[in-house]
Protein backbone atom coordinates (compact mmCIF):
# COMPACT_ATOMS: atom_id res chain seq x y z
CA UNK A 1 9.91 33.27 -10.53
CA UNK A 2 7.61 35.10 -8.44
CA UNK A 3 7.18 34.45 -4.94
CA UNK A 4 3.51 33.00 -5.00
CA UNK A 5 4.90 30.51 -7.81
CA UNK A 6 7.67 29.78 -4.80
CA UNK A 7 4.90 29.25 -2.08
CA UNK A 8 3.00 27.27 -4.38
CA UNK A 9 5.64 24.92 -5.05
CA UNK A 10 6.61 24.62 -1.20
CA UNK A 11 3.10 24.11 -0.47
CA UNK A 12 3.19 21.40 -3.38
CA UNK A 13 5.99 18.96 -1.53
CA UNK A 14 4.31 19.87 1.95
CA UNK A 15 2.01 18.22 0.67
CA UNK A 16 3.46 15.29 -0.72
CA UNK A 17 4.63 15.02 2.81
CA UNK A 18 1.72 14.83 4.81
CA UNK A 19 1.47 11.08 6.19
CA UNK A 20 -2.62 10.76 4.85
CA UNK A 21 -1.07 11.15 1.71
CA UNK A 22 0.99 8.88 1.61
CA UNK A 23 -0.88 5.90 -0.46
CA UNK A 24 -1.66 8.52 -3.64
CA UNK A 25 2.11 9.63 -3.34
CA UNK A 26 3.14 5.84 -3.27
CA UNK A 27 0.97 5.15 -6.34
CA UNK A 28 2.00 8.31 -8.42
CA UNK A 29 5.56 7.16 -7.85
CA UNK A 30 5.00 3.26 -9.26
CA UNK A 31 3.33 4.71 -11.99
CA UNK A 32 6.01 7.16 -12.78
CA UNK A 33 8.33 4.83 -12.51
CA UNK A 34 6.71 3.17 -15.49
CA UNK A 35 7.00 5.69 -18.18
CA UNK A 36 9.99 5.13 -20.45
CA UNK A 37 11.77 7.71 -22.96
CA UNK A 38 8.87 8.49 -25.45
CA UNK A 39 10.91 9.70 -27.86
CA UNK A 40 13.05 6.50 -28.31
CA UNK A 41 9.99 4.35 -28.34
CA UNK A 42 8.46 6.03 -30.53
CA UNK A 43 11.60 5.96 -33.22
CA UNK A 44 11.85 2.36 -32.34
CA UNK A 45 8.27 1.58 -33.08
CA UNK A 46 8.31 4.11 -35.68
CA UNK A 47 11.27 1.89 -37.39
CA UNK A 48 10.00 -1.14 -36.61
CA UNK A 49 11.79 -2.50 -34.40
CA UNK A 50 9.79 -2.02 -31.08
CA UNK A 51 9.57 -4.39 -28.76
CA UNK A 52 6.84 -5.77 -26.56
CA UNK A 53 8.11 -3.66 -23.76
CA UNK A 54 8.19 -0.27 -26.33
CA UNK A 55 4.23 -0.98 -26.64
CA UNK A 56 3.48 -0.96 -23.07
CA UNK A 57 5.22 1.51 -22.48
CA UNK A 58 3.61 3.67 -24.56
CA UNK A 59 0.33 2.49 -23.20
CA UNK A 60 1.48 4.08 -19.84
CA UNK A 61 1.82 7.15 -21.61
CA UNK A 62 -1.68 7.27 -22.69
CA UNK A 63 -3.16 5.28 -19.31
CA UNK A 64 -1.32 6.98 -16.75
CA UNK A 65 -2.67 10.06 -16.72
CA UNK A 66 -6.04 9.58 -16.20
CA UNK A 67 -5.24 7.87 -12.97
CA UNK A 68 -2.72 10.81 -12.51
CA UNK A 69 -5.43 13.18 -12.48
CA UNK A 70 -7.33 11.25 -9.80
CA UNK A 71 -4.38 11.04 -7.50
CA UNK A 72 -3.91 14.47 -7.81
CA UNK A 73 -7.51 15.39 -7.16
CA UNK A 74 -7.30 13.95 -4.03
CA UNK A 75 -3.86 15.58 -2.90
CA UNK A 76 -5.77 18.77 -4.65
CA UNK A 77 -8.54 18.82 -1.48
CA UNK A 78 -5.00 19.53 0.98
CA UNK A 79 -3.59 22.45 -1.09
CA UNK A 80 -4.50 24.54 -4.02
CA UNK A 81 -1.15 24.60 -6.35
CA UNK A 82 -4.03 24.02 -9.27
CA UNK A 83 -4.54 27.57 -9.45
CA UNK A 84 -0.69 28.61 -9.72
CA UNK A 85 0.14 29.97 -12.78
């Protein structure tokens, strides 16, 4: 790992850390706390027998990530880890 990937990463949780971020850090965390084992679900659904619970979750998986990107965005205007590679 190169030392700009290092940086990056540092400058990533620094970040995270910074208290007017703390609402879009609080967010990304409820929402990650929503996605499930996709895997599973899927073989559950897949078999049928998914639950109510397997279809929202997999509705996070497809949801999330829009509002994901806009959380990001706005950490994005603090730091620019966007253009590690």
């Amino acid at each position: 790992m190169s030392l700009e990937v290092i940086q990056a990463r540092h400058d990533a949780v620094d970040c995270f850390l910074l208290p007017e971020n703390t609402a879009a850090v609080g967010a990304l965390q409820t929402h990650l706390k929503g996605i499930t084992n996709v895997p599973r679900t899927l073989g559950a659904l897949k078999s049928g027998k998914g639950t109510t619970n397997d279809w929202q979750a997999l509705v996070k998986v497809f949801v999330f990530p829009s509002i994901w990107e806009f959380l990001l965005l706005q950490l994005a205007v603090y730091i620019s880890f966007f253009d590690v590679k």
